[in-house]
PDB file of N, CA and C in Angstrom:
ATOM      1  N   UNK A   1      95.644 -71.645 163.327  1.00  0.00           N
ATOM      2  CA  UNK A   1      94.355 -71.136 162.873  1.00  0.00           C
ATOM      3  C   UNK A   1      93.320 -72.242 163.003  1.00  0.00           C
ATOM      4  N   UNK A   2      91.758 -72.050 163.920  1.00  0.00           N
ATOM      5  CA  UNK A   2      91.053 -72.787 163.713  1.00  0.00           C
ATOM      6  C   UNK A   2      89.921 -72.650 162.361  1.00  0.00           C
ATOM      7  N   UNK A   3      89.454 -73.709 161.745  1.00  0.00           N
ATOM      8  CA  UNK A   3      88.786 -74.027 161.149  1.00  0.00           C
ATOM      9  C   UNK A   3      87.079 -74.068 161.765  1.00  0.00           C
ATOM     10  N   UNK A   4      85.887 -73.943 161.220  1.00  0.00           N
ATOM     11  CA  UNK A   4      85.053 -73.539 161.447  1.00  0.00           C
ATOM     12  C   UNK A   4      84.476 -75.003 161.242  1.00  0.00           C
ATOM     13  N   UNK A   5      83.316 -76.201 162.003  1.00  0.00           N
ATOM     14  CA  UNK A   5      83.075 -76.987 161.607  1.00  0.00           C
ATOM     15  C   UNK A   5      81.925 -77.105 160.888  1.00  0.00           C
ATOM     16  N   UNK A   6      81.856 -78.163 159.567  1.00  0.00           N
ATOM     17  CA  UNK A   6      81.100 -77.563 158.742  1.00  0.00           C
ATOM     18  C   UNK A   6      79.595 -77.407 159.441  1.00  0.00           C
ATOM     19  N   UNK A   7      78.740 -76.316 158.916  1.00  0.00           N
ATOM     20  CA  UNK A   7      77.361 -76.191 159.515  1.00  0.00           C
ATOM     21  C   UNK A   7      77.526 -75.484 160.820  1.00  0.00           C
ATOM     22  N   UNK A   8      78.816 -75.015 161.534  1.00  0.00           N
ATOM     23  CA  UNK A   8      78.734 -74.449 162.980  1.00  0.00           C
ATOM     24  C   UNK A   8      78.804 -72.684 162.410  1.00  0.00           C
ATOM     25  N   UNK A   9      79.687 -72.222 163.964  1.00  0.00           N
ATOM     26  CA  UNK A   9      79.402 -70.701 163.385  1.00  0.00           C
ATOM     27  C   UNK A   9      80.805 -70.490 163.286  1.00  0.00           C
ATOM     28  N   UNK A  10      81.292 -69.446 162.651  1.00  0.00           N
ATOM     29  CA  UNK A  10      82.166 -69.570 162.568  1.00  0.00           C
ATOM     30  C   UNK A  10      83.321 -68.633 163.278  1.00  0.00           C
ATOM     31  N   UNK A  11      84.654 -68.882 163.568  1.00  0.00           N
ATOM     32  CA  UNK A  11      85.396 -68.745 163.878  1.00  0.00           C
ATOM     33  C   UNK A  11      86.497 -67.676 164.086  1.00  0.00           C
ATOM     34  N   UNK A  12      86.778 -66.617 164.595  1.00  0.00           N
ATOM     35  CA  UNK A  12      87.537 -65.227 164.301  1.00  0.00           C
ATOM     36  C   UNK A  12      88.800 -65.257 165.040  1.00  0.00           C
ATOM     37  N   UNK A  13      89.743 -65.554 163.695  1.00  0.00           N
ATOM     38  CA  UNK A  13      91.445 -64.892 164.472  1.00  0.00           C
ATOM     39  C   UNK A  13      91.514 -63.730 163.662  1.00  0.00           C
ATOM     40  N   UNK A  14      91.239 -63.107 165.091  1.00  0.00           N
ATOM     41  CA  UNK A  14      91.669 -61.728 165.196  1.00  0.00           C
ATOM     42  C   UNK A  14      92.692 -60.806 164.859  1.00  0.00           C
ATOM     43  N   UNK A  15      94.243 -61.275 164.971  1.00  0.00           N
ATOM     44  CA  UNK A  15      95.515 -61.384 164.856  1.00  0.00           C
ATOM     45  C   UNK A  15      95.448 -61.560 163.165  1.00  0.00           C
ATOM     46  N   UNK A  16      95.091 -62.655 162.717  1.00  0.00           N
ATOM     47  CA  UNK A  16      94.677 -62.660 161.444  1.00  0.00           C
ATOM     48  C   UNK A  16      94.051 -61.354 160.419  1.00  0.00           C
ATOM     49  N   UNK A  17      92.913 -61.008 160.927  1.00  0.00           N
ATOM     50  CA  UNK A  17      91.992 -60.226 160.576  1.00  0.00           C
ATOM     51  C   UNK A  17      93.008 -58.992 160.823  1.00  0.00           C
ATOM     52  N   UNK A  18      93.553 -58.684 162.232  1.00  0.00           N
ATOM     53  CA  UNK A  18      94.459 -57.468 161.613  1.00  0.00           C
ATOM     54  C   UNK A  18      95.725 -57.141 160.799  1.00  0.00           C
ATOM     55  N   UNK A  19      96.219 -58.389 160.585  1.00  0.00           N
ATOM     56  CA  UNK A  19      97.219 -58.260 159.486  1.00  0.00           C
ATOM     57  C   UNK A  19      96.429 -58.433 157.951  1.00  0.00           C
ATOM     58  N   UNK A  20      95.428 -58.752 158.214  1.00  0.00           N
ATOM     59  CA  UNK A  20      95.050 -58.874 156.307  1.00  0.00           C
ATOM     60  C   UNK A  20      94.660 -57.081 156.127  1.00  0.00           C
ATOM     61  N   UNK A  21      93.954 -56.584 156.935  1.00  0.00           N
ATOM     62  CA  UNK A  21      93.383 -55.529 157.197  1.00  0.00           C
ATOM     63  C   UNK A  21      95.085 -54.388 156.820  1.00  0.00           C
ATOM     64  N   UNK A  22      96.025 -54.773 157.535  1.00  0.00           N
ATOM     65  CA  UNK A  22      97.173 -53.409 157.028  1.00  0.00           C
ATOM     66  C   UNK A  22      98.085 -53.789 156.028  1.00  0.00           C
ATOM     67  N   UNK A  23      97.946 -55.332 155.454  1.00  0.00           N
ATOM     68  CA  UNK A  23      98.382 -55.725 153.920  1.00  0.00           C
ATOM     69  C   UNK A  23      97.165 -54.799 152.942  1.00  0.00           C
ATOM     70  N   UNK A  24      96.146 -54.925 153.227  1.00  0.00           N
ATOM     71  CA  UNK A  24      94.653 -54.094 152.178  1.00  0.00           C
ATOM     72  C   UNK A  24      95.407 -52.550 152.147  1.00  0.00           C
ATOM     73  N   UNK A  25      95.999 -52.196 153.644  1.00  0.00           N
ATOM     74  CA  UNK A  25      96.154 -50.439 153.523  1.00  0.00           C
ATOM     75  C   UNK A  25      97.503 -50.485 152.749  1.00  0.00           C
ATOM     76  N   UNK A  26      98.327 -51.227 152.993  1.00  0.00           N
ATOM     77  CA  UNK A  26      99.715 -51.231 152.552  1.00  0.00           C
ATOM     78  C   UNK A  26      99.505 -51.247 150.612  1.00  0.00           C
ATOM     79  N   UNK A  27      98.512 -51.931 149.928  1.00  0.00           N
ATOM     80  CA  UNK A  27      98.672 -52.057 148.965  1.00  0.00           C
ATOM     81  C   UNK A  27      97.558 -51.301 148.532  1.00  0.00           C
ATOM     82  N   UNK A  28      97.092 -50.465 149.093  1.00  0.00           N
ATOM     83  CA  UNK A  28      96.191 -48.940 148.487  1.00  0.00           C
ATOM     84  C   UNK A  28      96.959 -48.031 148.356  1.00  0.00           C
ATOM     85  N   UNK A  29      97.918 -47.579 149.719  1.00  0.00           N
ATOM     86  CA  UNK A  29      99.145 -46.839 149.533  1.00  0.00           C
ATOM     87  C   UNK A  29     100.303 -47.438 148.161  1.00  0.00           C
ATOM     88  N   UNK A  30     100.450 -48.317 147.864  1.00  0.00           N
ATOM     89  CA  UNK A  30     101.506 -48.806 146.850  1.00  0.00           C
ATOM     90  C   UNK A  30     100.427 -48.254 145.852  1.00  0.00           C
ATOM     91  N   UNK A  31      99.357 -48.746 145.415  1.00  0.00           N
ATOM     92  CA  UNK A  31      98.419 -48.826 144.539  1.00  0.00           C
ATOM     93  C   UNK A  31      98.807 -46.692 144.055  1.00  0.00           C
ATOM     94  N   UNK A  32      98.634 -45.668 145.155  1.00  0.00           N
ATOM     95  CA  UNK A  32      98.362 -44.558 145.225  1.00  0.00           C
ATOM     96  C   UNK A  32      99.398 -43.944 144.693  1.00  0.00           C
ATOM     97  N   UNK A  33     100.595 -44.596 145.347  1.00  0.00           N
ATOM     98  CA  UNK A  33     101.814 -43.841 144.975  1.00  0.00           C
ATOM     99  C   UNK A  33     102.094 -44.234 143.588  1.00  0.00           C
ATOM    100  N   UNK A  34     101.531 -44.741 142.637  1.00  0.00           N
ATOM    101  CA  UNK A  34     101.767 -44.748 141.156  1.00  0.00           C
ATOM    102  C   UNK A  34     102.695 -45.359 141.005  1.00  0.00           C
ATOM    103  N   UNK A  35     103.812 -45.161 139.832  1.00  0.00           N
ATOM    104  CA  UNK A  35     104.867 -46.062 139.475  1.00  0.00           C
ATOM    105  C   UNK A  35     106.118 -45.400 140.569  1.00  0.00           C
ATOM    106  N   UNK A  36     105.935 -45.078 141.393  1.00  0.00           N
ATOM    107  CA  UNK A  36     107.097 -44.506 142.426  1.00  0.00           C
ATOM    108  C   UNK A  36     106.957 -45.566 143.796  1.00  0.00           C
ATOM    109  N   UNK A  37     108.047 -45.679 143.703  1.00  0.00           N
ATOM    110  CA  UNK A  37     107.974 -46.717 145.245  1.00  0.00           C
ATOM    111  C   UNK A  37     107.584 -46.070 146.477  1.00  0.00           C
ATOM    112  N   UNK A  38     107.551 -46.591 147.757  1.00  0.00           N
ATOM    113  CA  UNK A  38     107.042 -45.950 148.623  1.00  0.00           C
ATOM    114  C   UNK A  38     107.764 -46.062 149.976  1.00  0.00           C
ATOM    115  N   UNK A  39     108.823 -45.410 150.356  1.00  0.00           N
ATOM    116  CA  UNK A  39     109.674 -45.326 151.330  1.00  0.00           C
ATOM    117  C   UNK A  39     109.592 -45.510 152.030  1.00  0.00           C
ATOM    118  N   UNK A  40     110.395 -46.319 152.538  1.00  0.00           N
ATOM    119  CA  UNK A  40     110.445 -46.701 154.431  1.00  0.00           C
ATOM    120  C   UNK A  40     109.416 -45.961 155.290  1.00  0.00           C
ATOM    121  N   UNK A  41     109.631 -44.655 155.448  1.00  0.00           N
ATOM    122  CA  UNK A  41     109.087 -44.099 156.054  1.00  0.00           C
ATOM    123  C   UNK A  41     108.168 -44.265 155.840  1.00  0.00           C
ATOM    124  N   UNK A  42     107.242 -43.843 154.466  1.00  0.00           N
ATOM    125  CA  UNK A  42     105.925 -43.976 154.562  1.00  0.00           C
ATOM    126  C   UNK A  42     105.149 -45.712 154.751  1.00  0.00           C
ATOM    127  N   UNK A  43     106.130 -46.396 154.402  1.00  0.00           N
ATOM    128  CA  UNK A  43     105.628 -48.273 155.029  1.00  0.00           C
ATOM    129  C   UNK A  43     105.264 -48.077 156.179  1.00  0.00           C
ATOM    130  N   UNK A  44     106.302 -47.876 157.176  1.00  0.00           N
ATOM    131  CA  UNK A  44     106.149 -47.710 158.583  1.00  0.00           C
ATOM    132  C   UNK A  44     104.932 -46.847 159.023  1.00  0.00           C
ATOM    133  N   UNK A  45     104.551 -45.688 158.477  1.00  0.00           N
ATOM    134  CA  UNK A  45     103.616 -44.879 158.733  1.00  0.00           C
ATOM    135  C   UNK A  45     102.457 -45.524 158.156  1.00  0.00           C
ATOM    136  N   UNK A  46     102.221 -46.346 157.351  1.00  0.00           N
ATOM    137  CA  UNK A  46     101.081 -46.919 156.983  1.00  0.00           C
ATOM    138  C   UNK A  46     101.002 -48.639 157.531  1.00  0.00           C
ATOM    139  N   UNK A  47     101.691 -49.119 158.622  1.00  0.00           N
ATOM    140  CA  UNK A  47     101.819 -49.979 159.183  1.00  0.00           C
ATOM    141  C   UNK A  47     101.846 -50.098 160.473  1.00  0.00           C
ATOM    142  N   UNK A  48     101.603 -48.468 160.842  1.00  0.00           N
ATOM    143  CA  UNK A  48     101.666 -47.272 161.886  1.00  0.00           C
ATOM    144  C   UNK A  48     102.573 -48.225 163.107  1.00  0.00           C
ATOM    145  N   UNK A  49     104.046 -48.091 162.054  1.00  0.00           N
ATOM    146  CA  UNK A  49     105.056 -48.735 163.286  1.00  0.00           C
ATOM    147  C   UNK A  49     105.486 -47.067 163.919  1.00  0.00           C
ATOM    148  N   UNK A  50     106.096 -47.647 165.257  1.00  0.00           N
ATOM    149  CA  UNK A  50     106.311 -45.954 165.911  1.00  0.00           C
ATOM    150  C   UNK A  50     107.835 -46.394 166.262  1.00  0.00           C
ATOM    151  N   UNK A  51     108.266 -45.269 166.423  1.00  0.00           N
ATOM    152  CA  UNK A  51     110.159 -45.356 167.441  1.00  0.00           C
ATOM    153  C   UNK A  51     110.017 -45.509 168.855  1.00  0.00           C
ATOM    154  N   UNK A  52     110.345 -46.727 169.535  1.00  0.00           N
ATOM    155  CA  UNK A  52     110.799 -46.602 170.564  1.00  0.00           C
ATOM    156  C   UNK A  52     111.401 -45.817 171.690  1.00  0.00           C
ATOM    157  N   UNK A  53     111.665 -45.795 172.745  1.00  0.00           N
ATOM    158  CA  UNK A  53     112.242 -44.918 173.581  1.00  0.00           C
ATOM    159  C   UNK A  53     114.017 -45.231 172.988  1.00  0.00           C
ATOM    160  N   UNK A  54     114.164 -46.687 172.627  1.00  0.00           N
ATOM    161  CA  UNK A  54     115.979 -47.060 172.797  1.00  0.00           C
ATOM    162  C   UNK A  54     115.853 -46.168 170.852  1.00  0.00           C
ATOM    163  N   UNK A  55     115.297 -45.851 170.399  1.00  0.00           N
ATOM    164  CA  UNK A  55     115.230 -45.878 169.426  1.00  0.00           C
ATOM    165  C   UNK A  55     115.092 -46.941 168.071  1.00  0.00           C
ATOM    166  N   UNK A  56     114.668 -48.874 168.179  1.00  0.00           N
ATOM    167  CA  UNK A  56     114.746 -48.927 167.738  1.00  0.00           C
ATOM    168  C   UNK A  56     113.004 -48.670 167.275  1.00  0.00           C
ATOM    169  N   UNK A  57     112.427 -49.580 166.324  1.00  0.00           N
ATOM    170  CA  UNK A  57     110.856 -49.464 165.953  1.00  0.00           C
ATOM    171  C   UNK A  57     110.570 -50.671 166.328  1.00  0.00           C
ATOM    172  N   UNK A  58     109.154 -50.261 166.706  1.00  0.00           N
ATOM    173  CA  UNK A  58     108.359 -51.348 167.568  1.00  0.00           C
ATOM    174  C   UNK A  58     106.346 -51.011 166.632  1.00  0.00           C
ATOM    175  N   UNK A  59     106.282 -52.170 166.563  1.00  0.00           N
ATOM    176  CA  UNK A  59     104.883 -51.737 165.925  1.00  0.00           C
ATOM    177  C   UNK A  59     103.775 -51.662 167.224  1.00  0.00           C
ATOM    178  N   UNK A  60     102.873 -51.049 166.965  1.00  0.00           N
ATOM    179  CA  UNK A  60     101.952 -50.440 167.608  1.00  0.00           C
ATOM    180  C   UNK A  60     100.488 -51.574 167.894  1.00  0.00           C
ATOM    181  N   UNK A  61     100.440 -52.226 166.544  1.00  0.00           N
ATOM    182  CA  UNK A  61      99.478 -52.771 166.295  1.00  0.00           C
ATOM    183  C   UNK A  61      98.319 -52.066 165.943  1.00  0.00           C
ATOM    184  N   UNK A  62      97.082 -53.066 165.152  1.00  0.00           N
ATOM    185  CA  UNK A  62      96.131 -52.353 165.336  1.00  0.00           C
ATOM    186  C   UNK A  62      95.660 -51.529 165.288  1.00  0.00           C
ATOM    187  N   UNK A  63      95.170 -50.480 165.015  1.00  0.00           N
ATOM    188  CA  UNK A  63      94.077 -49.702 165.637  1.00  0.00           C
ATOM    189  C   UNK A  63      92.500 -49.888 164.988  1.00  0.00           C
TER     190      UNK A  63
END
């Protein structure tokens, strides 16, 4: 990760920015589902990992 020098402009990891971005969705969904945990399935669907062709899971990234 770069650092921004002081007084310049600053700096965007991207890669960064999208994992803080589906930790925020991941813990609205926890937040939603109340005192009930929140199943595999729905992690994956809110982390919008998909199944592969071999079947195993592969994340998508992003959107």
């Amino acid at each position: 990760m770069r650092v921004a020098p002081v007084g310049g402009t600053a700096v965007q990891d991207y890669v960064a920015l999208a994992e803080i971005e589906l930790c925020g969705e991941l813990i609205i969904a926890a937040s939603a589902a109340g005192e009930e945990r929140l199943s595999l399935e729905s992690i994956d669907q809110v982390l919008r990992v998909r199944e592969t062709p071999d079947g195993g899971g592969a994340a998508s990234g992003a959107q």
